[in-house]
C-alpha atoms as a PDB file:
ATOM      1  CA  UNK A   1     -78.915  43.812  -6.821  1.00  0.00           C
ATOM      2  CA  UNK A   2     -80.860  40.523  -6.148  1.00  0.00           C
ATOM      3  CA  UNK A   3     -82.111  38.841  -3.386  1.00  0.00           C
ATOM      4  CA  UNK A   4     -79.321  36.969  -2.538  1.00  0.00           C
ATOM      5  CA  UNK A   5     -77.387  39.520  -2.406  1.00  0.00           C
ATOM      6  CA  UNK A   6     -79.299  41.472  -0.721  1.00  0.00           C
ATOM      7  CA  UNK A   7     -79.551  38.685   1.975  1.00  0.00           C
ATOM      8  CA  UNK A   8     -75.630  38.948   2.203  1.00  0.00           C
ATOM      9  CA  UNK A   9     -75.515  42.170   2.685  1.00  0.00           C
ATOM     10  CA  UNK A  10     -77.977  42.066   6.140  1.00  0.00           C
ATOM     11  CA  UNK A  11     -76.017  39.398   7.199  1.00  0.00           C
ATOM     12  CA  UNK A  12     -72.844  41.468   6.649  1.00  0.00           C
ATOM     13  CA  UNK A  13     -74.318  44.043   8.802  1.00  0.00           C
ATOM     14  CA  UNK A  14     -75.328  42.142  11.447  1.00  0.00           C
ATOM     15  CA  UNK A  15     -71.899  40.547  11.851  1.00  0.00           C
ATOM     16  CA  UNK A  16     -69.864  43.797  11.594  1.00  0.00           C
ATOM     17  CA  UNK A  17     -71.264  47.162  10.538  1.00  0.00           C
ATOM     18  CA  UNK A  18     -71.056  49.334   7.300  1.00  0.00           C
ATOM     19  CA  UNK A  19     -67.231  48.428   6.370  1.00  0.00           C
ATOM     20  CA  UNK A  20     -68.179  44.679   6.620  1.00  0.00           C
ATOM     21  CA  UNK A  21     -71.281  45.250   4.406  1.00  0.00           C
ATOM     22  CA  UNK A  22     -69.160  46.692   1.565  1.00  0.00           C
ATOM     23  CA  UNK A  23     -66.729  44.084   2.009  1.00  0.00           C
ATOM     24  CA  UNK A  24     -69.497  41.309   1.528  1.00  0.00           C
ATOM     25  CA  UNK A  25     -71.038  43.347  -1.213  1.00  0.00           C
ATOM     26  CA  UNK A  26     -67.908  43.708  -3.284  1.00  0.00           C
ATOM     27  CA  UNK A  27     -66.849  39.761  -2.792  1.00  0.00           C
ATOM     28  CA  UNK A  28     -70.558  39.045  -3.884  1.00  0.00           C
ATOM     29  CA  UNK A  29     -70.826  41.211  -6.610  1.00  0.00           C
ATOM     30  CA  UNK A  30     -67.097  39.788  -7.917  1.00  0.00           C
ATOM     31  CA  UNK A  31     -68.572  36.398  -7.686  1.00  0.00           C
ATOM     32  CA  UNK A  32     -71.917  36.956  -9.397  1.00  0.00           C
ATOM     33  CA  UNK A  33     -69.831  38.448 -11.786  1.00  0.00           C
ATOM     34  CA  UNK A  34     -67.602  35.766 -12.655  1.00  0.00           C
ATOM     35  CA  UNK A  35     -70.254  33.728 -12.690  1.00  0.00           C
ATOM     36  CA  UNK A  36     -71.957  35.377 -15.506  1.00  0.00           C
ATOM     37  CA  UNK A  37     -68.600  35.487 -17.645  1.00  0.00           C
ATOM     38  CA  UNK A  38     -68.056  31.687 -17.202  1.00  0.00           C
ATOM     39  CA  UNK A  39     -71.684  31.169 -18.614  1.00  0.00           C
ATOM     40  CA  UNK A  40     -71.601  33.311 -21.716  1.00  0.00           C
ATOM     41  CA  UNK A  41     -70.647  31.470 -24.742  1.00  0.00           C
ATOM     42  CA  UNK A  42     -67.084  32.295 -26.160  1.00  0.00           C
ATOM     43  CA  UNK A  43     -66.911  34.867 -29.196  1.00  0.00           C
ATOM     44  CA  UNK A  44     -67.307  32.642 -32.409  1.00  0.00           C
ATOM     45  CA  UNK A  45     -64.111  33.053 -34.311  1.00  0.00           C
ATOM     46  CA  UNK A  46     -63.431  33.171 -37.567  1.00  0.00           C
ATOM     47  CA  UNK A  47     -60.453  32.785 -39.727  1.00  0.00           C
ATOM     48  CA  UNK A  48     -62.291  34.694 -42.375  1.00  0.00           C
ATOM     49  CA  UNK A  49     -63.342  37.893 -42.301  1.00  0.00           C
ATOM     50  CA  UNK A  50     -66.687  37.958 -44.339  1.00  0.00           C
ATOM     51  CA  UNK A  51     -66.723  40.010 -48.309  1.00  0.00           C
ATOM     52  CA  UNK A  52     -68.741  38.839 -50.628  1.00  0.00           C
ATOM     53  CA  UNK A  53     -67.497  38.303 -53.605  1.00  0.00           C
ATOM     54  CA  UNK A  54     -68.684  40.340 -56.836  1.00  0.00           C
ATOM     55  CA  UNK A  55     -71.112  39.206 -59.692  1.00  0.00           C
ATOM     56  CA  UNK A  56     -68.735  39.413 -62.468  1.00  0.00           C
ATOM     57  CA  UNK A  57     -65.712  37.460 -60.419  1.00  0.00           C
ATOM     58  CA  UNK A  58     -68.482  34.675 -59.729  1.00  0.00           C
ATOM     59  CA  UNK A  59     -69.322  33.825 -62.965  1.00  0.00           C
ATOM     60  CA  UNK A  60     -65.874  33.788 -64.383  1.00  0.00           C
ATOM     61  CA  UNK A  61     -65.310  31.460 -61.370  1.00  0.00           C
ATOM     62  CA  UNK A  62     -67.533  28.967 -62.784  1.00  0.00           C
ATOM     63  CA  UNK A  63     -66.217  29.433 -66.475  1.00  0.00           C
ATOM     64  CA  UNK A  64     -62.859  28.796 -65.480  1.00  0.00           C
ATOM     65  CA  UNK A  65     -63.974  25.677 -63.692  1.00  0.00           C
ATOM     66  CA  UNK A  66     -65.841  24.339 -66.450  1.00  0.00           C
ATOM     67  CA  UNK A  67     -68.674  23.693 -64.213  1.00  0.00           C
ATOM     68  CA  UNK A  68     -71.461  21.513 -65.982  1.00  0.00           C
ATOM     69  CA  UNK A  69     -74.515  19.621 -65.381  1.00  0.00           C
ATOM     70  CA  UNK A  70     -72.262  16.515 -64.093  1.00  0.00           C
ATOM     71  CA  UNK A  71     -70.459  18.404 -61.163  1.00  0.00           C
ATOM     72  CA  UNK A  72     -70.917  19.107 -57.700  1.00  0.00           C
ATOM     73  CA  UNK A  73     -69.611  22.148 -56.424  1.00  0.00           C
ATOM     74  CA  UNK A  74     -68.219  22.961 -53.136  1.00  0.00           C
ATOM     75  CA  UNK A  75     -67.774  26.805 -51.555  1.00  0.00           C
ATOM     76  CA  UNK A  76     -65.612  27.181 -49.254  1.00  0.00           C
ATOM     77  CA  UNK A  77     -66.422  30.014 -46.752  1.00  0.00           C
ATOM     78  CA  UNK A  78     -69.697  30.326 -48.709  1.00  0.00           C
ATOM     79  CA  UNK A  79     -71.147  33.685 -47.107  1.00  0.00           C
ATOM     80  CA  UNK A  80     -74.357  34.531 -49.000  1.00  0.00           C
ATOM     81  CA  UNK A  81     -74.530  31.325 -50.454  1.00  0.00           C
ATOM     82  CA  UNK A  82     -74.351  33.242 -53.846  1.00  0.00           C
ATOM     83  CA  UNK A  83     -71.366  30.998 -55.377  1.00  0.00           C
ATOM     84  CA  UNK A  84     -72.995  27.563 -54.491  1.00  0.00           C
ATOM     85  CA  UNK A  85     -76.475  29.077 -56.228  1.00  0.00           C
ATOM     86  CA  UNK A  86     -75.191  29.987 -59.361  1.00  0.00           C
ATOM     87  CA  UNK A  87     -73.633  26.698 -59.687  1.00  0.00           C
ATOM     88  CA  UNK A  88     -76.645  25.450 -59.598  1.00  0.00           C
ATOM     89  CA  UNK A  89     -78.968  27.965 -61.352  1.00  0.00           C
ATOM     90  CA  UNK A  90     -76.688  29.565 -63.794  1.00  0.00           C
ATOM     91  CA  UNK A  91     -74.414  26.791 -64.727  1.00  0.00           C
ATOM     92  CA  UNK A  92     -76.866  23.885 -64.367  1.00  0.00           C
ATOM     93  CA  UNK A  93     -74.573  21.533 -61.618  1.00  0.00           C
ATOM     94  CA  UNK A  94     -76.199  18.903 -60.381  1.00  0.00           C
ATOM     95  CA  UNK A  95     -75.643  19.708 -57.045  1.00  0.00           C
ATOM     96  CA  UNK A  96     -73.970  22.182 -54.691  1.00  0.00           C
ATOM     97  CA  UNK A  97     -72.688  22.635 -51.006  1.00  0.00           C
ATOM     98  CA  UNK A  98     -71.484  25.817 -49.271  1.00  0.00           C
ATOM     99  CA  UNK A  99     -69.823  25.829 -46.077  1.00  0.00           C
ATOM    100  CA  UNK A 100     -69.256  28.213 -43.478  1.00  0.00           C
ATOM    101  CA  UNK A 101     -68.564  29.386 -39.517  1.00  0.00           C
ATOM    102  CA  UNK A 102     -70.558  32.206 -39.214  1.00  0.00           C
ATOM    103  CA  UNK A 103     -74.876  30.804 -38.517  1.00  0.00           C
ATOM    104  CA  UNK A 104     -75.810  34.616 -39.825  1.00  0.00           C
ATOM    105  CA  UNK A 105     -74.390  33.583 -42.912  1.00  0.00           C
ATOM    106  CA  UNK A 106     -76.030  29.998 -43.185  1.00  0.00           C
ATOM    107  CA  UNK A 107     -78.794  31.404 -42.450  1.00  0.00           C
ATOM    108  CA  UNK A 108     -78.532  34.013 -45.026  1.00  0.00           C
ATOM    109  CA  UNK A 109     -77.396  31.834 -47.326  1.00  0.00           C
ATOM    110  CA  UNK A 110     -80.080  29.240 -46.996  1.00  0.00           C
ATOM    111  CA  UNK A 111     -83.106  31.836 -47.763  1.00  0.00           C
ATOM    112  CA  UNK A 112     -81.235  33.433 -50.574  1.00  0.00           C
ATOM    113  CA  UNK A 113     -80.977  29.675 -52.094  1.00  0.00           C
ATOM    114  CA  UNK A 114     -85.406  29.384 -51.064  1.00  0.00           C
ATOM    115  CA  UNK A 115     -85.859  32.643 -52.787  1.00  0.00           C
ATOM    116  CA  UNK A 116     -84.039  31.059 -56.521  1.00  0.00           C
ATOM    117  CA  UNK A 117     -85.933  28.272 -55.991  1.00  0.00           C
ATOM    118  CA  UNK A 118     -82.581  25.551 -55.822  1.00  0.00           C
ATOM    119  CA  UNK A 119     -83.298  24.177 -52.202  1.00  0.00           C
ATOM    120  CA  UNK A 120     -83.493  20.740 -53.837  1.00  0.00           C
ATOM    121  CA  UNK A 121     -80.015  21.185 -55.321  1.00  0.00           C
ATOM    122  CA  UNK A 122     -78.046  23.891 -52.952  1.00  0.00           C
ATOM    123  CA  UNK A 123     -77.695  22.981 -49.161  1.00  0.00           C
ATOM    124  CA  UNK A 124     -75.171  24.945 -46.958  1.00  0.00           C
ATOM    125  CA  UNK A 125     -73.547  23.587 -43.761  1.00  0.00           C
ATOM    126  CA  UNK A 126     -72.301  25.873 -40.468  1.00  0.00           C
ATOM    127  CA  UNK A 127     -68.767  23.795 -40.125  1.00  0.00           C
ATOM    128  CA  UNK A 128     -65.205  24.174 -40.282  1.00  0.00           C
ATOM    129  CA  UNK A 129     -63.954  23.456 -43.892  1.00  0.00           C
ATOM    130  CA  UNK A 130     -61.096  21.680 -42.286  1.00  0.00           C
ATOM    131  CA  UNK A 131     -63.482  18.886 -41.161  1.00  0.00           C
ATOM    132  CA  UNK A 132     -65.292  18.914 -44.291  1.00  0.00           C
ATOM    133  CA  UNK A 133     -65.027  16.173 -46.492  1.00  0.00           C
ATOM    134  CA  UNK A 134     -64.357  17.530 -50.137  1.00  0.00           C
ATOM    135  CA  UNK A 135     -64.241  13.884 -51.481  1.00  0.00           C
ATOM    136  CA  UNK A 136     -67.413  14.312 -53.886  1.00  0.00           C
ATOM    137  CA  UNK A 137     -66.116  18.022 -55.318  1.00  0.00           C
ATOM    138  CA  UNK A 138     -65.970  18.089 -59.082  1.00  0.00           C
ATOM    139  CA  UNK A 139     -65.184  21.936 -58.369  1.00  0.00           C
ATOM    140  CA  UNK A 140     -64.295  23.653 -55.199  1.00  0.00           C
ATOM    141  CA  UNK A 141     -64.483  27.424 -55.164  1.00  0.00           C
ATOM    142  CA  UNK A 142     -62.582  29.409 -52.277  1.00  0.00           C
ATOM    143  CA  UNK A 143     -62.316  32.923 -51.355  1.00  0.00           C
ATOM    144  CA  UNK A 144     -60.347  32.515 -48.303  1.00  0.00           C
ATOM    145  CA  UNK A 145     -56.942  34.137 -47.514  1.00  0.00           C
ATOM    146  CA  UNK A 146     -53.066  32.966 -48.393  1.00  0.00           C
ATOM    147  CA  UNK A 147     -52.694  31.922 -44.655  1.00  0.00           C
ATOM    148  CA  UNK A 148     -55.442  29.328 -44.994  1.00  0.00           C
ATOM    149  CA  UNK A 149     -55.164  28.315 -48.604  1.00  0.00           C
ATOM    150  CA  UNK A 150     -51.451  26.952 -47.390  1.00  0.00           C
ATOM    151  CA  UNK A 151     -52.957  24.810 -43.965  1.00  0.00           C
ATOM    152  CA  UNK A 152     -55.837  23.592 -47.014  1.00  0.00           C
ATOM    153  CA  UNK A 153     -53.489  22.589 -49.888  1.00  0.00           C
ATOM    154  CA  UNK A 154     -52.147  20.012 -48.640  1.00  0.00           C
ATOM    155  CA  UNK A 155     -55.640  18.352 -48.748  1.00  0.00           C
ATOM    156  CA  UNK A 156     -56.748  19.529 -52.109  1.00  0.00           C
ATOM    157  CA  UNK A 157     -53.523  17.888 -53.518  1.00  0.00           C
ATOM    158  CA  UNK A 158     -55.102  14.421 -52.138  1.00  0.00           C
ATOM    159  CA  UNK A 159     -58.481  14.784 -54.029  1.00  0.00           C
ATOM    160  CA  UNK A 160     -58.926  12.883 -57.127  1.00  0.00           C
ATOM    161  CA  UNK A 161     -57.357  13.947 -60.609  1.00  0.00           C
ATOM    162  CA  UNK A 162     -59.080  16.428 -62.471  1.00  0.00           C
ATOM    163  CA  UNK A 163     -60.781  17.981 -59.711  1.00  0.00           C
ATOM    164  CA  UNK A 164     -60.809  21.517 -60.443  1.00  0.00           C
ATOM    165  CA  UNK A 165     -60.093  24.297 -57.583  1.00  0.00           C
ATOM    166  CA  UNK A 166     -60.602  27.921 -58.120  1.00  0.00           C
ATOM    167  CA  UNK A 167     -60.380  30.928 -55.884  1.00  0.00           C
ATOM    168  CA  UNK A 168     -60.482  34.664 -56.295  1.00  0.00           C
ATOM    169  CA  UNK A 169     -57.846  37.129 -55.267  1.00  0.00           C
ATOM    170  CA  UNK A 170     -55.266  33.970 -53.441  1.00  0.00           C
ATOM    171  CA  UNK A 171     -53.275  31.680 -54.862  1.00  0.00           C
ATOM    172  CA  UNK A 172     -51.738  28.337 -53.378  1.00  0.00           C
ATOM    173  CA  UNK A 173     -48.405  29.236 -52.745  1.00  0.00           C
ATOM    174  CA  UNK A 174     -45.822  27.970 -55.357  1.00  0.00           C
ATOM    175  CA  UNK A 175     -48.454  25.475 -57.043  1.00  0.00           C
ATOM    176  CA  UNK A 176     -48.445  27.778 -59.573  1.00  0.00           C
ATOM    177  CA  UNK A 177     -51.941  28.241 -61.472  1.00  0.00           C
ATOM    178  CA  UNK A 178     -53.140  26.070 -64.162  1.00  0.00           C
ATOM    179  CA  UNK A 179     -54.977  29.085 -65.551  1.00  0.00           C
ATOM    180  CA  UNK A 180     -55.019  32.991 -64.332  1.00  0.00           C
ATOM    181  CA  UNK A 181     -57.490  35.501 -65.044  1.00  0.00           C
ATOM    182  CA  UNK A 182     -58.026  39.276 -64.239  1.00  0.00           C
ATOM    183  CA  UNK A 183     -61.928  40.775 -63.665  1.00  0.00           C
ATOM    184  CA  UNK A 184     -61.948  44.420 -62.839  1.00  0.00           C
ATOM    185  CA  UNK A 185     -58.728  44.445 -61.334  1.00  0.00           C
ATOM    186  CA  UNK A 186     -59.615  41.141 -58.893  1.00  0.00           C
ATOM    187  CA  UNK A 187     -57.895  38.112 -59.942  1.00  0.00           C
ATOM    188  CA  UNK A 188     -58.868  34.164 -60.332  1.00  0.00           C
ATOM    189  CA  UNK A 189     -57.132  31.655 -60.214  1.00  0.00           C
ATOM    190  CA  UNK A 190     -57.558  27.454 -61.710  1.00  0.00           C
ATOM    191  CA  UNK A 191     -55.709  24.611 -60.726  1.00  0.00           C
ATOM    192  CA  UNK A 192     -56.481  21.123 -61.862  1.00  0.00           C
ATOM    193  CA  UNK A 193     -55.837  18.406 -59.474  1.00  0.00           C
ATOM    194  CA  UNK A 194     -52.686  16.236 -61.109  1.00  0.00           C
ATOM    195  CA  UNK A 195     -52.596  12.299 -61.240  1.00  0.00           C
ATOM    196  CA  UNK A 196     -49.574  11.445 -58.868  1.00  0.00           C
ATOM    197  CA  UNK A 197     -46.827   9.949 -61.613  1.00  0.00           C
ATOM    198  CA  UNK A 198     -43.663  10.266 -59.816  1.00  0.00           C
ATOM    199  CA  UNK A 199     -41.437   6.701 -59.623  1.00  0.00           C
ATOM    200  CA  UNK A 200     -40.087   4.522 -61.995  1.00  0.00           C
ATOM    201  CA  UNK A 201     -42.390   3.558 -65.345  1.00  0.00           C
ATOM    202  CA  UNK A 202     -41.692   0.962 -67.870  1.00  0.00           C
ATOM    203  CA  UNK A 203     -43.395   2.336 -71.220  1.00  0.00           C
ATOM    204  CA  UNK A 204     -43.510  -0.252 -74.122  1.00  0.00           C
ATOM    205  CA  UNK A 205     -43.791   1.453 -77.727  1.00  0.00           C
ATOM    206  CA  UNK A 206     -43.704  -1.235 -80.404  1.00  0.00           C
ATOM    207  CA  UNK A 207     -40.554  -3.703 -79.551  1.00  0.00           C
ATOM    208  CA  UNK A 208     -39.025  -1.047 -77.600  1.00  0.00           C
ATOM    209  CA  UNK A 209     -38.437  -0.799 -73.981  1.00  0.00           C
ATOM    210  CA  UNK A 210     -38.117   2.373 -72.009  1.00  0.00           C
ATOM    211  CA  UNK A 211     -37.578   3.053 -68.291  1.00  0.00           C
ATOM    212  CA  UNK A 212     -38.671   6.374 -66.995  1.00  0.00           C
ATOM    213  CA  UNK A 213     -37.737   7.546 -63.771  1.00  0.00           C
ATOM    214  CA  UNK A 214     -39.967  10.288 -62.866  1.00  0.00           C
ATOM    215  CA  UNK A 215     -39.912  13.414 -60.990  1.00  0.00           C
ATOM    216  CA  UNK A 216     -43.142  15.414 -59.986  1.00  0.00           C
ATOM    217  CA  UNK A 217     -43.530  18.936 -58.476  1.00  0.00           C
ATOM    218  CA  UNK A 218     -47.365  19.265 -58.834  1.00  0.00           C
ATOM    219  CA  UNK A 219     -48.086  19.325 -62.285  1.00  0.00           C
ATOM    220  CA  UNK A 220     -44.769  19.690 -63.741  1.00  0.00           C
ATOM    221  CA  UNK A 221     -43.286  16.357 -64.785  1.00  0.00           C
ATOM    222  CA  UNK A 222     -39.097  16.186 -65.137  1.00  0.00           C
ATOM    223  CA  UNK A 223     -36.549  12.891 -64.970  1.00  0.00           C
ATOM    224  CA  UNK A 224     -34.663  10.644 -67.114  1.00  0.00           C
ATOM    225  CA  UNK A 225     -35.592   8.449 -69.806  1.00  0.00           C
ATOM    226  CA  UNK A 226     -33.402   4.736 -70.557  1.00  0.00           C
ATOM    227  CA  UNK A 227     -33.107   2.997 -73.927  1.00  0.00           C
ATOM    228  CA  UNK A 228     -31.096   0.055 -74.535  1.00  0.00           C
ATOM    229  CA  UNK A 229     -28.863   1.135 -71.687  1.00  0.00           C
ATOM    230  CA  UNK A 230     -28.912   4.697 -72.879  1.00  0.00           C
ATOM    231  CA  UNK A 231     -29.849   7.586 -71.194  1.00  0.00           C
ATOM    232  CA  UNK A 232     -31.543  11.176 -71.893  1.00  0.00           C
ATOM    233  CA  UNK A 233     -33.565  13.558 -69.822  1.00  0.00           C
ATOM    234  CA  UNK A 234     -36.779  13.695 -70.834  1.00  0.00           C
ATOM    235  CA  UNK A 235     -37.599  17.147 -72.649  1.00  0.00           C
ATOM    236  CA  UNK A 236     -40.470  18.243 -71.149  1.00  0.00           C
ATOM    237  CA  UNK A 237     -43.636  16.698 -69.180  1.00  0.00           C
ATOM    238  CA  UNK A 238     -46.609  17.848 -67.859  1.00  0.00           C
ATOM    239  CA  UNK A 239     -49.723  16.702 -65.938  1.00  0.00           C
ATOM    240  CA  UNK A 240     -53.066  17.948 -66.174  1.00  0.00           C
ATOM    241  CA  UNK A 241     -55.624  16.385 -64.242  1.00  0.00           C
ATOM    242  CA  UNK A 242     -55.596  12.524 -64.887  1.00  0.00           C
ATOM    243  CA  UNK A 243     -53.646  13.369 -68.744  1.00  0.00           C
ATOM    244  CA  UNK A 244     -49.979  12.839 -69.105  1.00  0.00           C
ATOM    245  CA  UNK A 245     -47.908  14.402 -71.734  1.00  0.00           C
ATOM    246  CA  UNK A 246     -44.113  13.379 -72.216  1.00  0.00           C
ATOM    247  CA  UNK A 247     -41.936  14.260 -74.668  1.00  0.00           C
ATOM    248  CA  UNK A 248     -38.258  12.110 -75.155  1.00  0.00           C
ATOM    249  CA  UNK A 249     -35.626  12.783 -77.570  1.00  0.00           C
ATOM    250  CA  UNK A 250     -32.964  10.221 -78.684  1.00  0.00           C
ATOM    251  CA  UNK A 251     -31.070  10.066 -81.606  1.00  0.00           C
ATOM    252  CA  UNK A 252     -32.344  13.561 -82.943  1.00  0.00           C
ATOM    253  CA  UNK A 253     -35.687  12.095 -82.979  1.00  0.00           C
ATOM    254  CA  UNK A 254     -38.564  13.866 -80.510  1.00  0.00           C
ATOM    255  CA  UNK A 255     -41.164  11.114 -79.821  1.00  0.00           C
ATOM    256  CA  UNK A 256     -44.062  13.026 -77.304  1.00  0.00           C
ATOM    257  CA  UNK A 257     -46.278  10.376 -75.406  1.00  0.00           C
ATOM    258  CA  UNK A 258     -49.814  11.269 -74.537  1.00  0.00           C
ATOM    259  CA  UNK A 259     -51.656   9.766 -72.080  1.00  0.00           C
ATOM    260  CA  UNK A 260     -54.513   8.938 -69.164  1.00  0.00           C
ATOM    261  CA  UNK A 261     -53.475   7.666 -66.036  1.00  0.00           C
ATOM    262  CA  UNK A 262     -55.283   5.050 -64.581  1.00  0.00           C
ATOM    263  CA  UNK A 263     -53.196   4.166 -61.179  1.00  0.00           C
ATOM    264  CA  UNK A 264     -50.216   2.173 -61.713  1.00  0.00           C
ATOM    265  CA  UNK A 265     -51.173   2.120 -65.496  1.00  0.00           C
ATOM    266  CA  UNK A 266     -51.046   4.990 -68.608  1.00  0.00           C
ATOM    267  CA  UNK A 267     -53.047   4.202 -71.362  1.00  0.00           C
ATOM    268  CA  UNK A 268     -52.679   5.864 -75.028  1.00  0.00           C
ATOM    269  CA  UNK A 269     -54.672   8.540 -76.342  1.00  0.00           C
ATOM    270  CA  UNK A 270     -56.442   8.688 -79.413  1.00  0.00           C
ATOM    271  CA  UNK A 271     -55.156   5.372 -82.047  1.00  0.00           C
ATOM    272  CA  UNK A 272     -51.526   4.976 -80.582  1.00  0.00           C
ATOM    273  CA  UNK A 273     -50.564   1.474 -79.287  1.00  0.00           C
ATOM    274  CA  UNK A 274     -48.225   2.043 -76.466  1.00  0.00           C
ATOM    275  CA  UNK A 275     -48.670   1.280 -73.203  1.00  0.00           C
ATOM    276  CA  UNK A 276     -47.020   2.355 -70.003  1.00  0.00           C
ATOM    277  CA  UNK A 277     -46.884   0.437 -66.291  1.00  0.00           C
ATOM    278  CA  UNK A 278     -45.584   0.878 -62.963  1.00  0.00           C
ATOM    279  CA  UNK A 279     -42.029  -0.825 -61.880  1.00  0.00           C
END
């Protein structure tokens, strides 16, 4: 008991003997308590519970995501920090970022990253990755849970084309993989960020003129092709990252169109002379 409530208490008995003391004790001792649970800091929660993820699944993480010397990787719910280092010290990237809730981790993170000697490259930040801008990811890496990958992919769809996502052991609902893999019985997954091409196209191929009205559910490309009046669905289409590939058939020919999208523009690959615009 302390001295203020110690105070209370002789006051208490002055005023009205042994059952007023308790009473003054127990309304003192309620408020000091209450007191002391409106000044602790709430529980830090986390929408994550913390396993780190295995050797082997990191480094076919970082295969399947091509990472190089010109990418910067980002880890969501980066634990240990050993994802974002490896980047960086296996894989050469010129730069990594892990993020996470939990300070222990940073923390744990941020020696582990003094220790391989990539402080200059690696940094890790104690944020939510909902507020984290992923703008500057060449390669995101996630090992989250289903629940979360749904409230994040509407986001990832938004980053630029040909940014690579992969995660181990959840996928992203039905944005089905662009790539799957299995490592001792965990899996990984790959998706490549597509180029938005849905709407109406006008593709010029020599003196001809074709409209294509497209249709996009993430990377798979459908809709309807029109020639001279004419009209044929278009075979099959796909987009991976910012490359286009169409195929059209009319007449019994099969003519398959290859190209980069550049905004409201597709340009040829390789030699052909086609080109391919917006409206």
């Amino acid at each position: 008991m302390n001295v203020q409530l110690a105070m209370q208490a002789m006051q208490a008995k002055k005023a009205g003997g042994t059952a007023t003391v308790l009473l003054a004790l127990g309304l003192a001792l309620s408020g000091a308590a209450q007191a002391q649970t409106q000044t602790q800091p709430a529980p830090l929660r986390l929408d994550v519970p913390y396993v780190p993820t295995p050797d082997d699944v990191v480094a076919r993480m970082l295969e399947m995501g091509e990472v190089g010397a010109d990418d910067f990787v980002i880890d969501l719910g980066s634990g240990d920090g050993r994802i974002a280092i490896a980047a960086v010290k296996d894989k050469g990237a010129k730069g990594a970022m892990g993020v996470d809730l939990n300070p222990e981790r940073i923390s744990e993170a941020q020696e582990n990253a003094k220790k391989a000697g990539v402080t200059d490259k690696v940094t890790f930040r104690q944020q939510n990755l909902f507020e984290t801008d992923l703008g500057k990811a060449d390669v995101i890496t996630m090992y989250l849970l289903e629940t979360v990958n749904a409230k994040l992919r509407p986001t990832l769809l938004q980053l630029k084309p040909g940014t690579r996502i992969v995660s181990h052991a959840f996928s992203l609902g039905d944005w089905r993989p662009d790539e799957q893999a299995n490592v001792n019985g965990r899996t990984v997954y790959l998706w490549v960020v597509p180029a938005k091409v849905e709407g109406r196209w006008t593709l010029t191929d020599g003196s001809q003129n074709m409209t294509l009205d497209l249709k996009q559910s993430f990377q798979a490309v459908s809709g309807d092709a029109t020639v001279n009046g004419r009209r044929t669905a278009i075979s099959s289409g796909k987009v991976v990252g910012e490359e286009v590939i169409l195929t059209v058939q009319f007449d019994g020919r099969e003519r398959t169109y290859r190209g980069k999208v550049d905004g409201a523009r597709i340009a040829p690959a390789g030699t052909d002379t086609w080109r391919a615009e917006r409206g």
